[in-house]
C-alpha atoms as a PDB file:
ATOM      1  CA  UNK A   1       0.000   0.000   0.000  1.00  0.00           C
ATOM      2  CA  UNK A   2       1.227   3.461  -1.044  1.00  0.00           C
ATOM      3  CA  UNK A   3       1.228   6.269   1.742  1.00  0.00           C
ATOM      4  CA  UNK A   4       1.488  10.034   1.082  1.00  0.00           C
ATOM      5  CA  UNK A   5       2.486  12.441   3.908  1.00  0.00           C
ATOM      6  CA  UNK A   6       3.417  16.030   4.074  1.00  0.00           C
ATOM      7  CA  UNK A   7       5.869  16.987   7.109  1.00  0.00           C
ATOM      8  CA  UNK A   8       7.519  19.791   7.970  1.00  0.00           C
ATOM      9  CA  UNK A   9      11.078  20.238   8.068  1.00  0.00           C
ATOM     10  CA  UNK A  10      11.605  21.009  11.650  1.00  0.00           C
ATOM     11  CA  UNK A  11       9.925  18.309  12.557  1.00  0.00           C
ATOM     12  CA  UNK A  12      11.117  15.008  10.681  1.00  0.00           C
ATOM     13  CA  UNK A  13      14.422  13.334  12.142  1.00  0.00           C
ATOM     14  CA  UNK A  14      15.574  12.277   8.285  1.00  0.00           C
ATOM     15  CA  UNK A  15      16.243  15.282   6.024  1.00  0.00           C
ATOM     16  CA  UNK A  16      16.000  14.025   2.524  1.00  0.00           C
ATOM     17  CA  UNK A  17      19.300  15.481   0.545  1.00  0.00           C
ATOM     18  CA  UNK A  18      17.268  14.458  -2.642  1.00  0.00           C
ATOM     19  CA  UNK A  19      14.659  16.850  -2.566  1.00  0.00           C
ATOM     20  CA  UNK A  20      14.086  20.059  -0.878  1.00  0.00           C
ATOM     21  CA  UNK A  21      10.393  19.533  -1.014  1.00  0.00           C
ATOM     22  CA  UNK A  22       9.301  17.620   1.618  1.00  0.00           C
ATOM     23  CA  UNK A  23       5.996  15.580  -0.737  1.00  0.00           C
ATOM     24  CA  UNK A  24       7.183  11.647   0.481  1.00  0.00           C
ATOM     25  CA  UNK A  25       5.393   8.479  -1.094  1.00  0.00           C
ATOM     26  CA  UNK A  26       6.467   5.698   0.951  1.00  0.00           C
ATOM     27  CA  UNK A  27       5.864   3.162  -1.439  1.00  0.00           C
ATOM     28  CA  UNK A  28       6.400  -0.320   0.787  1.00  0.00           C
ATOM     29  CA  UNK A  29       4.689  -2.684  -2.332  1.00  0.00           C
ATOM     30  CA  UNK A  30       7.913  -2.274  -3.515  1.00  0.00           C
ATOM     31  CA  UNK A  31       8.824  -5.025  -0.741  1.00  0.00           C
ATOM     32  CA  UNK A  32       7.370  -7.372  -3.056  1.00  0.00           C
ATOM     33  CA  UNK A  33       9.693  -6.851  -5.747  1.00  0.00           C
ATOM     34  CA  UNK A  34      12.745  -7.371  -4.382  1.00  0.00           C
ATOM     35  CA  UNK A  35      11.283 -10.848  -2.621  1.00  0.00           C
ATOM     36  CA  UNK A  36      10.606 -11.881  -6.044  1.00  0.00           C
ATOM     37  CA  UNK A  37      14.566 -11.803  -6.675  1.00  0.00           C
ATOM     38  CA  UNK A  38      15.076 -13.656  -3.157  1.00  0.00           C
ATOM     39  CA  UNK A  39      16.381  -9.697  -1.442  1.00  0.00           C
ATOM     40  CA  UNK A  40      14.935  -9.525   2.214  1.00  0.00           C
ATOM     41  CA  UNK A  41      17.050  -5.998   3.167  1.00  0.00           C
ATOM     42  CA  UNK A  42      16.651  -3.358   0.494  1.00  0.00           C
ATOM     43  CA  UNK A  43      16.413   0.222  -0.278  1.00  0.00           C
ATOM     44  CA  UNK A  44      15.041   1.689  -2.914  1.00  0.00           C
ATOM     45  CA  UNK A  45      14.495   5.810  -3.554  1.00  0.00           C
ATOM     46  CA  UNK A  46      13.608   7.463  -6.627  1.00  0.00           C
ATOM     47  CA  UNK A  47      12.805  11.526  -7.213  1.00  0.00           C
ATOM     48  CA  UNK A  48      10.166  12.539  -9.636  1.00  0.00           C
ATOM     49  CA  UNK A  49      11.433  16.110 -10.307  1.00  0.00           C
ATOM     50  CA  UNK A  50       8.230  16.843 -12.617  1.00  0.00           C
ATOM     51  CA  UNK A  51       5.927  16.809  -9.118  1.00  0.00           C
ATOM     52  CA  UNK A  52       8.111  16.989  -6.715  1.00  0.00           C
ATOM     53  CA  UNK A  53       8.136  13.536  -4.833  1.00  0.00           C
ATOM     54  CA  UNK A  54       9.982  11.384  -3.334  1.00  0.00           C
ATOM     55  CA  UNK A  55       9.020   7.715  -3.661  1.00  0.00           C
ATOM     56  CA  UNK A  56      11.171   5.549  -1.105  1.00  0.00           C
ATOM     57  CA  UNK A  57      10.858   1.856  -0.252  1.00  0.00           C
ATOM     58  CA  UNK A  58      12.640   0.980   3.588  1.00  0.00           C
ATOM     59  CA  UNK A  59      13.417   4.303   4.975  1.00  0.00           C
ATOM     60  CA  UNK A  60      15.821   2.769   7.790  1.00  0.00           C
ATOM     61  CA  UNK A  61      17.684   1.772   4.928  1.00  0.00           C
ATOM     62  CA  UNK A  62      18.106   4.600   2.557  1.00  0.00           C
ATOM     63  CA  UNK A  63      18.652   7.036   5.199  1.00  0.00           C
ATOM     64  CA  UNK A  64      22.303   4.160   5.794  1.00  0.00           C
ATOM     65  CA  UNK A  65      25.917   5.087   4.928  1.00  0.00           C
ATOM     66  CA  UNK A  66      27.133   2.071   2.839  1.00  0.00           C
ATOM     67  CA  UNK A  67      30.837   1.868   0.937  1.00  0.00           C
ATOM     68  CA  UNK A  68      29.874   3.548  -2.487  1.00  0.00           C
ATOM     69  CA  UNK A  69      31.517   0.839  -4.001  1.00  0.00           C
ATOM     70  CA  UNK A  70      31.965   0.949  -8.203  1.00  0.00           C
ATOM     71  CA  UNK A  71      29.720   3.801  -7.846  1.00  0.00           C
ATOM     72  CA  UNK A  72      32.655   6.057  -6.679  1.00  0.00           C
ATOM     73  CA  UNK A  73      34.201   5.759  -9.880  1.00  0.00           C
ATOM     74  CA  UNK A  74      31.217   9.198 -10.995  1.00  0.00           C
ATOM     75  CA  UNK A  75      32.771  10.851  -8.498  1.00  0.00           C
ATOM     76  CA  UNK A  76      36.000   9.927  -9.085  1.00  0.00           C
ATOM     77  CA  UNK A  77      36.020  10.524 -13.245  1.00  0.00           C
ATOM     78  CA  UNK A  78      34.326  14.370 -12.326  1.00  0.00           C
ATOM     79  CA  UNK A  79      37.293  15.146 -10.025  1.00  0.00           C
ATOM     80  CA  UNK A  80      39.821  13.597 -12.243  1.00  0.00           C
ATOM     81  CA  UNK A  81      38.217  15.697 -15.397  1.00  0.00           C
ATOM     82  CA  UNK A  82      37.906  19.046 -13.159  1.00  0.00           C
ATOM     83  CA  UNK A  83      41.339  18.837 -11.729  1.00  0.00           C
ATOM     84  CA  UNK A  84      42.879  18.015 -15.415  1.00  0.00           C
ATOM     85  CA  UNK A  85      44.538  14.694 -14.342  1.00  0.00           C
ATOM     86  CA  UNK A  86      42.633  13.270 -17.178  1.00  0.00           C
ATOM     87  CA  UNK A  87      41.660  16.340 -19.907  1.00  0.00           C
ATOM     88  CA  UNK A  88      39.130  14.372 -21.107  1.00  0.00           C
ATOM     89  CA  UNK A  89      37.306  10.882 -20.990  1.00  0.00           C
ATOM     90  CA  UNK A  90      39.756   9.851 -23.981  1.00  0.00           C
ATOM     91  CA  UNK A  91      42.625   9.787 -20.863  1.00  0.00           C
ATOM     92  CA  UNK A  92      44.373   6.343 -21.110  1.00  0.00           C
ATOM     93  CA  UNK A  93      46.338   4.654 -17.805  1.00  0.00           C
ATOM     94  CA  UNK A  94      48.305   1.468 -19.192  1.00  0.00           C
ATOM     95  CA  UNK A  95      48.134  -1.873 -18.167  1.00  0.00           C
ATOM     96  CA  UNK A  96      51.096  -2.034 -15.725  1.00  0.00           C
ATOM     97  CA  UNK A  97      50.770  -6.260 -17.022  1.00  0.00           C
ATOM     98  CA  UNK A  98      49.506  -7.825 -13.661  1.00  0.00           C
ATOM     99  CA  UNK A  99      46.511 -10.173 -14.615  1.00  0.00           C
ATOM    100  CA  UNK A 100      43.381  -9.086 -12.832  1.00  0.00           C
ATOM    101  CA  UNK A 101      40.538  -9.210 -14.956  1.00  0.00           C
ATOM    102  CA  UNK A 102      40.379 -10.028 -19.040  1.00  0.00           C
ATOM    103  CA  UNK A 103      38.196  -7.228 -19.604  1.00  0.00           C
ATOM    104  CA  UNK A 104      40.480  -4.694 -17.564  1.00  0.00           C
ATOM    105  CA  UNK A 105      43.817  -6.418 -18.936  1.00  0.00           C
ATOM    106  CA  UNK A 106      44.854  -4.076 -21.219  1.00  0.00           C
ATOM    107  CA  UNK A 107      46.040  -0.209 -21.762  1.00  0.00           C
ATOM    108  CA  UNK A 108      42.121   1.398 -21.428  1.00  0.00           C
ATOM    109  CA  UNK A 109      40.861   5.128 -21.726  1.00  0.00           C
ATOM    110  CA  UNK A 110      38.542   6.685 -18.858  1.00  0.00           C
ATOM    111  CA  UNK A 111      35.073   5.999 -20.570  1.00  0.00           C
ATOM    112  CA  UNK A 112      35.977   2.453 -21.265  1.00  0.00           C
ATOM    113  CA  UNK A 113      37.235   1.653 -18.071  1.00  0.00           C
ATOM    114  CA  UNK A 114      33.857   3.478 -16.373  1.00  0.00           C
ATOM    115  CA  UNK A 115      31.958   0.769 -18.733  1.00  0.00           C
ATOM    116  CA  UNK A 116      33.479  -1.980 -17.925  1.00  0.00           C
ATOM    117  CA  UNK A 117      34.253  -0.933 -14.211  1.00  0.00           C
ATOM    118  CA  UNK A 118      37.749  -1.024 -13.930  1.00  0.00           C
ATOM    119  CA  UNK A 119      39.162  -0.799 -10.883  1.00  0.00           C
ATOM    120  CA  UNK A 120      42.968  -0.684 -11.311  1.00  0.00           C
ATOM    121  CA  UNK A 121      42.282   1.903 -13.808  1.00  0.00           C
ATOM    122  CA  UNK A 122      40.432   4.338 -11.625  1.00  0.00           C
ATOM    123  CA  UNK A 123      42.751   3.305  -8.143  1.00  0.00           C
ATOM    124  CA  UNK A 124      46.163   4.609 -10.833  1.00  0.00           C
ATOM    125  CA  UNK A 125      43.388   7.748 -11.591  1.00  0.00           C
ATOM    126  CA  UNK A 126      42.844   8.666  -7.417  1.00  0.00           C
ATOM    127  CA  UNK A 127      46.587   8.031  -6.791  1.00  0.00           C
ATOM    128  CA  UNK A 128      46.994  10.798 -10.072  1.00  0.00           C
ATOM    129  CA  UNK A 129      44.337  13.101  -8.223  1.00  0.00           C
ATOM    130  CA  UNK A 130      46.386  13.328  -4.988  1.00  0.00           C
ATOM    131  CA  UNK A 131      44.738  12.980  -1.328  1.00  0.00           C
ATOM    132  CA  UNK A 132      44.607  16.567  -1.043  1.00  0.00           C
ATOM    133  CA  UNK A 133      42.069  17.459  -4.172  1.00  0.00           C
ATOM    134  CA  UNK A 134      39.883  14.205  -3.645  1.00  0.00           C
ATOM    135  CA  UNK A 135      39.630  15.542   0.285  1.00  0.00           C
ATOM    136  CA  UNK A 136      38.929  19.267  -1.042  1.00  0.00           C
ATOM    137  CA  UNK A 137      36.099  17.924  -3.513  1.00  0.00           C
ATOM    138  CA  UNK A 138      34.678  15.496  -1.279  1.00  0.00           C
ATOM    139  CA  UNK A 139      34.326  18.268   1.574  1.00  0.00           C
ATOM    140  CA  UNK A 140      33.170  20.554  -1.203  1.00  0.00           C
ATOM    141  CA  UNK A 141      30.456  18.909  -2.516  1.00  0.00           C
ATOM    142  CA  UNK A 142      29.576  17.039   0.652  1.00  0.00           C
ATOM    143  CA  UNK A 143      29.926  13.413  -0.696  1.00  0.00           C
ATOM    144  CA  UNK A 144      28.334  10.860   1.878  1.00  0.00           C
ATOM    145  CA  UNK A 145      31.060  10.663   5.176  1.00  0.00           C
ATOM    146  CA  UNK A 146      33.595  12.315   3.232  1.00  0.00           C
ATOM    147  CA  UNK A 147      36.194  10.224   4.522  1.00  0.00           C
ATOM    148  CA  UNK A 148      39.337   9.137   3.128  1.00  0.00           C
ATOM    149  CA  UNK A 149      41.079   7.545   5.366  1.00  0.00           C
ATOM    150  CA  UNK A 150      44.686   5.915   4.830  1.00  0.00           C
ATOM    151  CA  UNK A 151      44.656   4.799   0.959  1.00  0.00           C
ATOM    152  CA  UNK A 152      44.108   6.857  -1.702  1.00  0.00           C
ATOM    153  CA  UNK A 153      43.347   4.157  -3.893  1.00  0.00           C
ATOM    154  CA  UNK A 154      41.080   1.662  -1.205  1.00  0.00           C
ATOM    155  CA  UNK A 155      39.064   4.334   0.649  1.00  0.00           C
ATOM    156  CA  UNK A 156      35.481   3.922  -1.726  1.00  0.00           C
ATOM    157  CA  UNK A 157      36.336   0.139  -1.462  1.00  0.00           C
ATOM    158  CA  UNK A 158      37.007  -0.730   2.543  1.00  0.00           C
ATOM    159  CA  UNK A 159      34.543   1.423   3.998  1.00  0.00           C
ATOM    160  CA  UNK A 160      36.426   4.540   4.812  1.00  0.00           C
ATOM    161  CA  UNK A 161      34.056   6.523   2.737  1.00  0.00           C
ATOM    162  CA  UNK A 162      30.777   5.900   3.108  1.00  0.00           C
ATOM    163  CA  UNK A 163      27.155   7.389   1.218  1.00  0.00           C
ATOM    164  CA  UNK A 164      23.376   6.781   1.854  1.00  0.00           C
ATOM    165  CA  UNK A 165      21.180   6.055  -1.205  1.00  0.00           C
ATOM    166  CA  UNK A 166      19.192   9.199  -0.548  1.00  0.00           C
ATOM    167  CA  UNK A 167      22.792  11.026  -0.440  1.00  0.00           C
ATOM    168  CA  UNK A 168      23.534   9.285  -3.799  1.00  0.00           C
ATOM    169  CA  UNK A 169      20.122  10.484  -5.498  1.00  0.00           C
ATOM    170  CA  UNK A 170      21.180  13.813  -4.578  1.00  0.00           C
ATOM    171  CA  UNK A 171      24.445  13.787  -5.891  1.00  0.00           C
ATOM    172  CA  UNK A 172      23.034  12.346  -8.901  1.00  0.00           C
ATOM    173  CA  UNK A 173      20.324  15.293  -9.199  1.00  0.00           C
ATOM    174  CA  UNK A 174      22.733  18.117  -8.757  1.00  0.00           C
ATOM    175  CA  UNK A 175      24.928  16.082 -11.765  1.00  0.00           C
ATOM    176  CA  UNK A 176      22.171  16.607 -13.709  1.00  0.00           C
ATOM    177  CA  UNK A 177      21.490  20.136 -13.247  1.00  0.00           C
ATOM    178  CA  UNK A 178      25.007  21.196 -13.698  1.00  0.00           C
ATOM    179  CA  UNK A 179      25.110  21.855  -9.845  1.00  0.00           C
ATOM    180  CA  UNK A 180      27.546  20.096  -8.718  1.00  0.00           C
ATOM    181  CA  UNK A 181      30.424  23.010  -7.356  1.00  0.00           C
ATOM    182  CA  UNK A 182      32.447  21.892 -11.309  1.00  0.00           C
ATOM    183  CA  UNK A 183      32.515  22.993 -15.142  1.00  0.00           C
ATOM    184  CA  UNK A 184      29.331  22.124 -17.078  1.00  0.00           C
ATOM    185  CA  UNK A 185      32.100  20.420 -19.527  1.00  0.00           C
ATOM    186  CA  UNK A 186      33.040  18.255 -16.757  1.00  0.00           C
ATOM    187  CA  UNK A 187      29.582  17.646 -15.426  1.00  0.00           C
ATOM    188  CA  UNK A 188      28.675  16.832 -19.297  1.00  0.00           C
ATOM    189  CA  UNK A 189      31.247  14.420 -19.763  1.00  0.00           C
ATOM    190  CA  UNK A 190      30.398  12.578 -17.500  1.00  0.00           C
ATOM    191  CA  UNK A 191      26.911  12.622 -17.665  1.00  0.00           C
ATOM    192  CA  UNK A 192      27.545  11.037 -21.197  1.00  0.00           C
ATOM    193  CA  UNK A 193      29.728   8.284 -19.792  1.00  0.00           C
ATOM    194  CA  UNK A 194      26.251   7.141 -17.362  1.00  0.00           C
ATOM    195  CA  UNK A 195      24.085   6.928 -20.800  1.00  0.00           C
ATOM    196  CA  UNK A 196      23.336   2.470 -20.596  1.00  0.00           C
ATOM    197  CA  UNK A 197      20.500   2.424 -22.964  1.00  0.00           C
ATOM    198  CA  UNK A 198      18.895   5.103 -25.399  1.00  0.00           C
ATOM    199  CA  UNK A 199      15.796   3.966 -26.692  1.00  0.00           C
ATOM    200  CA  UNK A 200      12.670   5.021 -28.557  1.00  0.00           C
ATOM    201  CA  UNK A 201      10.470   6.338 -25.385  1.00  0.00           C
ATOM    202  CA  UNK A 202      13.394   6.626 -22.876  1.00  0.00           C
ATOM    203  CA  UNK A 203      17.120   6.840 -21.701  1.00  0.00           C
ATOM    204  CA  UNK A 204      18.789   4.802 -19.062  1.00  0.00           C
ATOM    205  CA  UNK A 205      21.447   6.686 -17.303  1.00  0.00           C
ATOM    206  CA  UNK A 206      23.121   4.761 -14.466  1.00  0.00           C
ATOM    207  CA  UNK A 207      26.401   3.073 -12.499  1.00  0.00           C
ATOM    208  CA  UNK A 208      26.895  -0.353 -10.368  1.00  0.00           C
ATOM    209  CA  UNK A 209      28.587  -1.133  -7.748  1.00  0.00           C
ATOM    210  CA  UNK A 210      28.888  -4.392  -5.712  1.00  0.00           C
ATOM    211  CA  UNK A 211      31.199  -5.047  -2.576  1.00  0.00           C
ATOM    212  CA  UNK A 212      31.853  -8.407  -0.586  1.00  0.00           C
ATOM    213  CA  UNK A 213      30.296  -8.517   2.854  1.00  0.00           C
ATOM    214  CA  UNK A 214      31.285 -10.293   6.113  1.00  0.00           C
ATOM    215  CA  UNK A 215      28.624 -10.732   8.702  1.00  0.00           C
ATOM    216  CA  UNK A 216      28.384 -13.074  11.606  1.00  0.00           C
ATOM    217  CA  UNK A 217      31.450 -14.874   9.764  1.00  0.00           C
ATOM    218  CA  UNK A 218      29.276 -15.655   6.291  1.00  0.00           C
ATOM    219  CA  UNK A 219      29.551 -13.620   3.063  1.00  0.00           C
ATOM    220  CA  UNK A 220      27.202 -11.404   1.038  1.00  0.00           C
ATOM    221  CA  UNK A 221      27.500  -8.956  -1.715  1.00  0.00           C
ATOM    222  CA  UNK A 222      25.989  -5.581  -1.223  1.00  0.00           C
ATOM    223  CA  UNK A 223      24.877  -4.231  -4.738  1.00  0.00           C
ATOM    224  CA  UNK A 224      24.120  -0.633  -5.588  1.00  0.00           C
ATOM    225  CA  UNK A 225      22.364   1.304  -8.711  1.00  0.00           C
ATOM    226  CA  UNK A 226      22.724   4.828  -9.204  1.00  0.00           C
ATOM    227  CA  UNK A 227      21.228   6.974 -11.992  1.00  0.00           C
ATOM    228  CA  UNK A 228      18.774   9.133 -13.414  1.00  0.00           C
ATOM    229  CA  UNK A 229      16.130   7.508 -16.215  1.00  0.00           C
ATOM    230  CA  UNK A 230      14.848  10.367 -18.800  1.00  0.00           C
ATOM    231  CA  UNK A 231      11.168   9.853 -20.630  1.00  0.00           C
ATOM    232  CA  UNK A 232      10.643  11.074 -23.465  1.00  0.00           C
ATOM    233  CA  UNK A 233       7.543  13.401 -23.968  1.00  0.00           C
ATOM    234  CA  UNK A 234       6.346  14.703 -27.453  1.00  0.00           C
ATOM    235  CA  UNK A 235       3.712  17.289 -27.479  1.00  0.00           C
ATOM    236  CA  UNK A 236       2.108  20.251 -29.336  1.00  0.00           C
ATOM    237  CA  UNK A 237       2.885  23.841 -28.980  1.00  0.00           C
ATOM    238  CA  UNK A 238      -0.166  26.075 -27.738  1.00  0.00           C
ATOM    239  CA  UNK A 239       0.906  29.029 -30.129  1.00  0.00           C
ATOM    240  CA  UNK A 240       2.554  27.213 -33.140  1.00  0.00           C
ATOM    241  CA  UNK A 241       1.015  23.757 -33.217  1.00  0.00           C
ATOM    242  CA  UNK A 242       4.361  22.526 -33.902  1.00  0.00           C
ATOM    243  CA  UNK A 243       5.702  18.903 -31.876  1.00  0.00           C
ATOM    244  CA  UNK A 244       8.048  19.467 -29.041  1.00  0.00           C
ATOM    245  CA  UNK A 245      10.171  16.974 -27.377  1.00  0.00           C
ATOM    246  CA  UNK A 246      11.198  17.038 -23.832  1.00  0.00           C
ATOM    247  CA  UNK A 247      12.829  14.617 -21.446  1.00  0.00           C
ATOM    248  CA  UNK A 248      11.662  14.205 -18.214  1.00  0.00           C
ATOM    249  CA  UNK A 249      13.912  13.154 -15.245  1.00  0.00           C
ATOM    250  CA  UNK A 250      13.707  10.763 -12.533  1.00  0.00           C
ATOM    251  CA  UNK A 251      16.623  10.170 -10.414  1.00  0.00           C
ATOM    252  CA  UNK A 252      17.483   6.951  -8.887  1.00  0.00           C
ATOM    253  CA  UNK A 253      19.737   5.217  -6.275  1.00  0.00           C
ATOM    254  CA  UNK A 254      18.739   1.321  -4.269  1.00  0.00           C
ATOM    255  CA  UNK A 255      21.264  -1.019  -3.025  1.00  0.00           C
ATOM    256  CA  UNK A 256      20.429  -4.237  -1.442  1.00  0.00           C
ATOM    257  CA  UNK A 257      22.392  -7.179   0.072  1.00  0.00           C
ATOM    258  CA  UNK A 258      22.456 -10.759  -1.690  1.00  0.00           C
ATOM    259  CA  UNK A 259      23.407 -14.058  -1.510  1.00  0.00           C
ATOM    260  CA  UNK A 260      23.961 -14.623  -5.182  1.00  0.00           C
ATOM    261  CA  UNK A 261      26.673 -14.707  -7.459  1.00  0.00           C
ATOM    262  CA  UNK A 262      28.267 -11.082  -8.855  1.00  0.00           C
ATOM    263  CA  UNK A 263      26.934 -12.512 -12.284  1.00  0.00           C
ATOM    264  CA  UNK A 264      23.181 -12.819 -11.545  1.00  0.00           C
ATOM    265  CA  UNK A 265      23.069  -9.954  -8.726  1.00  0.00           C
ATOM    266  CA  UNK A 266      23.826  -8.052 -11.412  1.00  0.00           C
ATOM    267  CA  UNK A 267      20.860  -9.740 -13.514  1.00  0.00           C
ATOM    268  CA  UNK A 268      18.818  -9.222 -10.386  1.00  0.00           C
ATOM    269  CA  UNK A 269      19.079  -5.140  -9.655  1.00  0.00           C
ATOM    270  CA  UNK A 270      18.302  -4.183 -13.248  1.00  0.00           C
ATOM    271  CA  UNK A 271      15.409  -6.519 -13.439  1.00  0.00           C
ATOM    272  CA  UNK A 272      14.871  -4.709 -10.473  1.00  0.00           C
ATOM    273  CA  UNK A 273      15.109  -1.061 -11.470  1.00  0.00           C
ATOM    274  CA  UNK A 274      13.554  -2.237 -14.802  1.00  0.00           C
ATOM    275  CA  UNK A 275      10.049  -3.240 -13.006  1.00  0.00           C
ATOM    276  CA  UNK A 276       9.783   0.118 -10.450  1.00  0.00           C
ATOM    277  CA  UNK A 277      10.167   2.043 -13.716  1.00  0.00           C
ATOM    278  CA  UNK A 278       7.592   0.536 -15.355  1.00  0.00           C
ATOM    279  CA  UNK A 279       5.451   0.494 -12.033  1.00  0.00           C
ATOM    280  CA  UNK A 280       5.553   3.972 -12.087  1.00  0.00           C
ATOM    281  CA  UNK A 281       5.516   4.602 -15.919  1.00  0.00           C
ATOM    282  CA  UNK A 282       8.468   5.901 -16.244  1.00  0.00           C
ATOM    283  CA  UNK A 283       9.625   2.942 -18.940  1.00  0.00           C
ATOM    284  CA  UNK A 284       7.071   1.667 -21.452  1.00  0.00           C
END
């Protein structure tokens, strides 16, 4: 069952970095989703800018600081871009010939390795940035915890920094707005690096990121999704009759602990993401 509720700012204990307006949906049928796919803990948030809400599924959750995981590597590609370590996404690190992974095995530029999720790539880009502009960006622009810690190149991976998915979904919004405390080049860039599927009614903008977990001495992965989806929307001009076309955006972050392989929890959180979307009309 969907609930609406207006509060007031002074008085609610969770202050939603997502949206200044303060319309919430809590939308808990989107329990039974996630049970579909086996997931018992789950988070789920999602903006609609066009009205102003925020839809949320497990509050407790979304309001958590988590490792950002893969997802760091937005962040990381924006500072990397703004600070001119890489002057564009064209940027390549070589392979330094240690085997790892056969899709990262090889010299790779920055929008490759953001596709296929390269870590050594983007741990060579943070050790490039220096500790001292990753700590003035994070502070800057607020990202989750803002914490480094020790390593430059393990702090988004061994929970030194951590981010809540309603923290992410802001992030994410101010990205899209050209915001974020950066060049609209560099805020463009990597907007186009996010773009996952550009179809006929809508685009898929979005980033993954999965870490091992050890609790009570057993192991879990802990999967996130972050992105934006744009609809498309034709329609008629009152004064010229003409067809205009307009994207609308929703902005998106869940993450969710599972038992499964990396392989199918990735199958899992797009099937996911795919079937809130179309619960809420967003995809066709």
């Amino acid at each position: 069952m969907k609930h609406y509720v207006w509060l007031l700012f002074f008085i609610i204990p969770f202050s939603f970095y997502s949206c200044e307006n303060n319309h919430i949906s809590y939308e808990n049928q989107w329990g039974d989703v996630f049970k579909k796919y086996g997931i018992d803990s789950a988070c789920f948030e999602l903006v609609d800018n066009n009205h102003d809400i925020v839809h949320v599924y497990n509050l407790e959750r979304a309001s958590k600081r988590f490792s950002p995981a893969s997802t760091f590597k937005i962040m990381n590609s924006l500072i990397a871009l703004e600070t001119s370590t890489a002057p564009d996404e064209k940027f390549i690190i070589k392979w330094d010939g240690q085997q790892r992974n056969a899709e990262w095995d090889k010299d790779m530029d920055m929008r490759e390795a953001f596709n296929v999720s390269n870590v050594y790539y983007f741990q060579e880009l943070a050790k490039k940035i220096g500790k001292i502009s990753m700590q003035k960006y994070l502070d800057t622009i607020r990202y989750g915890n803002k914490n480094i810690g020790n390593s430059i190149e393990q702090f988004w991976l061994n929970d030194s920094l951590k981010i809540t998915a309603d923290e992410q979904v802001g992030f994410i919004k101010k990205l899209y707005f050209d915001k974020l405390p950066m060049s609209q080049r560099t805020q463009r860039i990597v907007r186009s690096m996010l773009l996952k599927e550009d179809e006929q009614g809508y685009k898929l903008y979005y980033k993954t990121g999965t870490k091992e977990v050890i609790e009570n001495n057993q192991k879990h992965l802990m999967a996130w999704l972050v992105g934006y989806a744009e609809r498309k929307e034709t329609q008629k001009t009152i004064m010229e009759g003409k067809e205009e076309t307009n994207y609308k955006p929703y902005f998106f972050a869940m993450n969710f602990d599972s038992n499964e392989s990396i392989e199918k929890t990735s199958e899992i959180r797009l099937s996911i993401l795919k079937e809130i979307l179309k619960q809420q009309r967003i995809l066709p």
